[in-house]
N, C-alpha and C. Protein backbone atom coordinates (compact mmCIF):
# COMPACT_ATOMS: atom_id res chain seq x y z
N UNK A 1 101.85 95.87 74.94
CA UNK A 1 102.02 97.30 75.15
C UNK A 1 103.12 97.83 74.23
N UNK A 2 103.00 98.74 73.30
CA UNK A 2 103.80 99.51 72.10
C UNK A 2 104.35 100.20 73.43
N UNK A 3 104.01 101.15 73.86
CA UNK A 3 104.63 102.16 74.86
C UNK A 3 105.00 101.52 76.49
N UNK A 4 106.32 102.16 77.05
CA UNK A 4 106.18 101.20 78.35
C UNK A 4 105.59 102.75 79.54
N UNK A 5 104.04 101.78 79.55
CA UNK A 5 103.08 103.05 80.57
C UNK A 5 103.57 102.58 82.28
N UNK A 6 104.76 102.56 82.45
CA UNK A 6 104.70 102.04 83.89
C UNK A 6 104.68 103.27 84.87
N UNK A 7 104.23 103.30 85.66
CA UNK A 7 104.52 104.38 87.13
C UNK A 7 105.21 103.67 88.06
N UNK A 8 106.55 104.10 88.68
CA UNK A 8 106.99 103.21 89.67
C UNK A 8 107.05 104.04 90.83
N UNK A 9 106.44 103.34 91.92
CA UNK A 9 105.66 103.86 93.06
C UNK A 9 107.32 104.11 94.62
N UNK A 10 107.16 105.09 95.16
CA UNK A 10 108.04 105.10 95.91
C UNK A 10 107.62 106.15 96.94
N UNK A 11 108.72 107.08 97.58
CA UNK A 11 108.16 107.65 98.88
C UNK A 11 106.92 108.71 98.61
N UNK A 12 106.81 109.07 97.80
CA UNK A 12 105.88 110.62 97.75
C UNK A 12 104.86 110.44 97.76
N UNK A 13 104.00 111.49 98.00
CA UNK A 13 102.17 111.11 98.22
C UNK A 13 101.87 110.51 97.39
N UNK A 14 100.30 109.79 97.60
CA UNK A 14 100.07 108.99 97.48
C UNK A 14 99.18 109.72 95.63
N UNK A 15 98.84 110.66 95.97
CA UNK A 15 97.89 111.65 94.87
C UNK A 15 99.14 111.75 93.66
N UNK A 16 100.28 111.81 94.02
CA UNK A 16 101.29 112.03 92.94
C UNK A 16 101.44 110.62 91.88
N UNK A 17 101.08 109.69 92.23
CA UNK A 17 101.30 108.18 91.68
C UNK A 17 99.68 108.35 91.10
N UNK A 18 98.66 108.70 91.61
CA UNK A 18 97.79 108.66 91.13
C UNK A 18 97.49 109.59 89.81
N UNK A 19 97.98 110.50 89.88
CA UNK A 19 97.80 111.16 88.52
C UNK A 19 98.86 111.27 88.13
N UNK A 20 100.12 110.98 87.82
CA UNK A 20 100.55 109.72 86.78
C UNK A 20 99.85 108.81 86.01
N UNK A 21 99.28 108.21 86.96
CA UNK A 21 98.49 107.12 86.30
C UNK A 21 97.35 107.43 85.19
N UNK A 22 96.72 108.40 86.21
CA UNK A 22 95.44 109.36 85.06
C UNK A 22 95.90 109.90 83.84
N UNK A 23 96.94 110.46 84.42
CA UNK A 23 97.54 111.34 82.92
C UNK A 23 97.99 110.20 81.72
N UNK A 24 98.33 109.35 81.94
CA UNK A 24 98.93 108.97 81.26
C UNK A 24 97.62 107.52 80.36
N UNK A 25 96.35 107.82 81.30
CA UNK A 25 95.18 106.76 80.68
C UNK A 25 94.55 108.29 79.94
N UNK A 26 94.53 109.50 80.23
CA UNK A 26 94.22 110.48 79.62
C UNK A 26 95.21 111.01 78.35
N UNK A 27 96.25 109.96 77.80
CA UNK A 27 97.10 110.32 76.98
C UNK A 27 96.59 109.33 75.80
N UNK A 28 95.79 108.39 75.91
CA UNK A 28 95.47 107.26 74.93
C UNK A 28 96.23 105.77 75.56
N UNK A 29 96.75 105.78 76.60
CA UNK A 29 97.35 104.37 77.25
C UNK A 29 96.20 103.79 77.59
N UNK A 30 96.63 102.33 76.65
CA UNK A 30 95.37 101.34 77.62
C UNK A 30 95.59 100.24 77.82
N UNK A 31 96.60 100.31 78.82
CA UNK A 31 97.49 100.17 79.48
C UNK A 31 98.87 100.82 80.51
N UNK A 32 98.10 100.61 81.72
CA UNK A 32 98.97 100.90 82.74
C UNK A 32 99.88 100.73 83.58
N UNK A 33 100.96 100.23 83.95
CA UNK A 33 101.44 99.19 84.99
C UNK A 33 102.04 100.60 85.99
N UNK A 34 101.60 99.69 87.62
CA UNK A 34 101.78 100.57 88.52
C UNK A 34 102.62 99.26 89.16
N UNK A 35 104.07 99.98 89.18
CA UNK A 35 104.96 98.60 90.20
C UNK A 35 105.60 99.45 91.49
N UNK A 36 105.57 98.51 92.56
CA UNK A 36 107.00 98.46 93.54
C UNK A 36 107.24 97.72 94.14
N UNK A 37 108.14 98.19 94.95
CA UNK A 37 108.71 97.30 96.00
C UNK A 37 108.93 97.64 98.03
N UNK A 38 108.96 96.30 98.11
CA UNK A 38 109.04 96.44 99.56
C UNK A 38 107.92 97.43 100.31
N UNK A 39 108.01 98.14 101.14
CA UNK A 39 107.29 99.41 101.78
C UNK A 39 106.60 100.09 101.24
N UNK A 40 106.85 100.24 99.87
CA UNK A 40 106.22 101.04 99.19
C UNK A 40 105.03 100.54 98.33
N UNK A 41 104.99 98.99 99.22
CA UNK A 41 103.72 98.58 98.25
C UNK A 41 102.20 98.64 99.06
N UNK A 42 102.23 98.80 99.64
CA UNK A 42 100.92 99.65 100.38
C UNK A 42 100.59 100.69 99.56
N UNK A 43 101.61 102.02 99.20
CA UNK A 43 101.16 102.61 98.62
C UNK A 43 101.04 102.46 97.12
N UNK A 44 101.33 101.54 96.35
CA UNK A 44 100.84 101.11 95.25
C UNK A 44 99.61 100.36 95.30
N UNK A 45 99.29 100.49 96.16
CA UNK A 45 97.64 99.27 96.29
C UNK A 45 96.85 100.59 96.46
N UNK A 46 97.12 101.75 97.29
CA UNK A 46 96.38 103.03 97.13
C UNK A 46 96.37 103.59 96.18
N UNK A 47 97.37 103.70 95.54
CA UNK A 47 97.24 104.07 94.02
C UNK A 47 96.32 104.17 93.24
N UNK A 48 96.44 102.51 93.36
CA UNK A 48 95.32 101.82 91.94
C UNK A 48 94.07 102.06 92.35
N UNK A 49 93.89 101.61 93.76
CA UNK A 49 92.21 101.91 93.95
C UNK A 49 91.99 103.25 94.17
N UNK A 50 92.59 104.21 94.57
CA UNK A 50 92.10 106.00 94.08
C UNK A 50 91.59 106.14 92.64
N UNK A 51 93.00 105.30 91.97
CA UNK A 51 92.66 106.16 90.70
C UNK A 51 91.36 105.46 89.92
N UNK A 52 90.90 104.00 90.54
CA UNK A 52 90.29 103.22 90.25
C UNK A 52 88.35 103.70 90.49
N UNK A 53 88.51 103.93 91.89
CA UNK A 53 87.14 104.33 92.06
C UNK A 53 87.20 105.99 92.15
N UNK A 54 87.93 107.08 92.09
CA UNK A 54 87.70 108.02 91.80
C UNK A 54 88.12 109.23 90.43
N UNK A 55 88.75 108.47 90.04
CA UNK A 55 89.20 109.35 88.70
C UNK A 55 89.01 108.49 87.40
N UNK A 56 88.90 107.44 86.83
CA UNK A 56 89.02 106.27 85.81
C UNK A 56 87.93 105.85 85.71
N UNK A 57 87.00 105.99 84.84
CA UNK A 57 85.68 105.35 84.38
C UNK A 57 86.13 104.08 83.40
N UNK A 58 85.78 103.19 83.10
CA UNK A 58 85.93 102.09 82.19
C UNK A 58 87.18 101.90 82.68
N UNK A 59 87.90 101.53 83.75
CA UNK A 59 88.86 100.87 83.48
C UNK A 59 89.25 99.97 84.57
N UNK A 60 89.71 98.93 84.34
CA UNK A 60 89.48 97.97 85.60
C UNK A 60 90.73 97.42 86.11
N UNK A 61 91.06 96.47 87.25
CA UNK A 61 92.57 95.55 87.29
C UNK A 61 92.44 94.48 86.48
N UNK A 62 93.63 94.42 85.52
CA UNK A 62 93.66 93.33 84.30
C UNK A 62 94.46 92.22 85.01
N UNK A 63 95.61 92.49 85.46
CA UNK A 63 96.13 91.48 86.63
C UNK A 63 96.98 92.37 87.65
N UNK A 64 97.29 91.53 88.47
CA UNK A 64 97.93 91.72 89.77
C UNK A 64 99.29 90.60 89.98
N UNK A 65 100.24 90.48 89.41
CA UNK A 65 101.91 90.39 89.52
C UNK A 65 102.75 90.35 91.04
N UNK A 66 102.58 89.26 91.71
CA UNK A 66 104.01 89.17 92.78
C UNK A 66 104.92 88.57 92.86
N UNK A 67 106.05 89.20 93.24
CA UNK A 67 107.03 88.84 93.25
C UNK A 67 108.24 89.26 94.54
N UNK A 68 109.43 88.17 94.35
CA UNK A 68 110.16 88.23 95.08
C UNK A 68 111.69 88.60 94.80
N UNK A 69 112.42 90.18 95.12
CA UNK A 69 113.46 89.91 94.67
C UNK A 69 114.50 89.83 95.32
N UNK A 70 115.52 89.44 95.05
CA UNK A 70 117.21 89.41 95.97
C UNK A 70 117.73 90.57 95.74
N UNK A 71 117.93 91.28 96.34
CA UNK A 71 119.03 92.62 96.27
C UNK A 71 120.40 92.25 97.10
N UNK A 72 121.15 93.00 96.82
CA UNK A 72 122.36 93.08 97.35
C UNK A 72 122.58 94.76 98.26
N UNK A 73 122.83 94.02 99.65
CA UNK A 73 122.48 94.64 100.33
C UNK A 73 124.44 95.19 101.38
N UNK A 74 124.99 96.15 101.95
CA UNK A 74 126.14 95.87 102.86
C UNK A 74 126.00 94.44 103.92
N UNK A 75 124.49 94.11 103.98
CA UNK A 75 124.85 93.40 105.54
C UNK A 75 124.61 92.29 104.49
N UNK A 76 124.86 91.78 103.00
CA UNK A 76 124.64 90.67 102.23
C UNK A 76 123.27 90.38 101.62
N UNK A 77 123.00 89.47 101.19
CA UNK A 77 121.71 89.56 99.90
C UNK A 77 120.37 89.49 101.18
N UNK A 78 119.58 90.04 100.68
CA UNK A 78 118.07 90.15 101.61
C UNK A 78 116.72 90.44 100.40
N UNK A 79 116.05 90.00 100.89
CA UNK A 79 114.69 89.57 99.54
C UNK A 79 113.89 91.02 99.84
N UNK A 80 113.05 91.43 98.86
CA UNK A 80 112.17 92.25 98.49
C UNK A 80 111.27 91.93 97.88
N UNK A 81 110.02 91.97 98.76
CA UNK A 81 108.95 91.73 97.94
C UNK A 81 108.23 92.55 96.84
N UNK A 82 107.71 92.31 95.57
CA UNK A 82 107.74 93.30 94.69
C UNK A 82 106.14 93.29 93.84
N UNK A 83 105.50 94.26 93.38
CA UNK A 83 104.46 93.96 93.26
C UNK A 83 104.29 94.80 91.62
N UNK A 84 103.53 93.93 90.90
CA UNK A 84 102.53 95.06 89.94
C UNK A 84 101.49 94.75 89.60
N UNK A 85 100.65 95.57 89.61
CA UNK A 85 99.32 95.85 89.27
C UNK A 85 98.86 96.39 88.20
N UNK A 86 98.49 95.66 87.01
CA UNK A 86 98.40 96.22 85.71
C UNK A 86 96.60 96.87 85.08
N UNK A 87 96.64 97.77 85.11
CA UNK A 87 95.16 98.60 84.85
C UNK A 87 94.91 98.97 83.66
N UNK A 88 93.96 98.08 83.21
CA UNK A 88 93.21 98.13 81.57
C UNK A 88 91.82 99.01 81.54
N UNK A 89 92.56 99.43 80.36
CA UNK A 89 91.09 100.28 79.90
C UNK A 89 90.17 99.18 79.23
N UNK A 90 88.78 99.35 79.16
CA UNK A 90 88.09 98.41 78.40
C UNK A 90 87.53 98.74 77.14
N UNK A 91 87.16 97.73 76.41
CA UNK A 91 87.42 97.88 75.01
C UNK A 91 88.80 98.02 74.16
């Protein structure tokens, strides 16, 4: 990836992450990465499949990325699970 196409997914509707995503496969990206973390990865799994079966023709999941991270937290270090989902255009 020349450009970094990431969307990083957090509290706001779910339609707002999704066209991000569009706009930015409607800019010549082909390549997408949709990441988060913790709670908010439910709604990164809605994301991808909105933008997947209703707005995105030719373009599919190239991979799917998990992970685990340590944050530093007041009550001391506590893990976050972290996710990305990377969406290729084809051809």
């Amino acid at each position: 990836m020349l450009k970094d196409n990431t969307v990083f997914v957090g509290n706001k509707p779910v339609m707002n992450y999704v066209l991000a995503v569009v706009t930015q496969f409607n800019n010549g990206a082909q390549e997408v990465s949709i990441k988060a973390r913790g709670k908010a990865i439910s709604r990164a799994v809605d994301t991808a499949e909105i933008a997947l079966n209703r707005f995105l023709e030719g373009v599919g999941k190239k991979e799917i990325i998990t992970s685990t991270e340590i944050i530093d937290t007041d009550s001391g270090k506590t893990n976050v699970s972290s996710i990305e989902i990377v969406l290729s255009a084809a051809g």
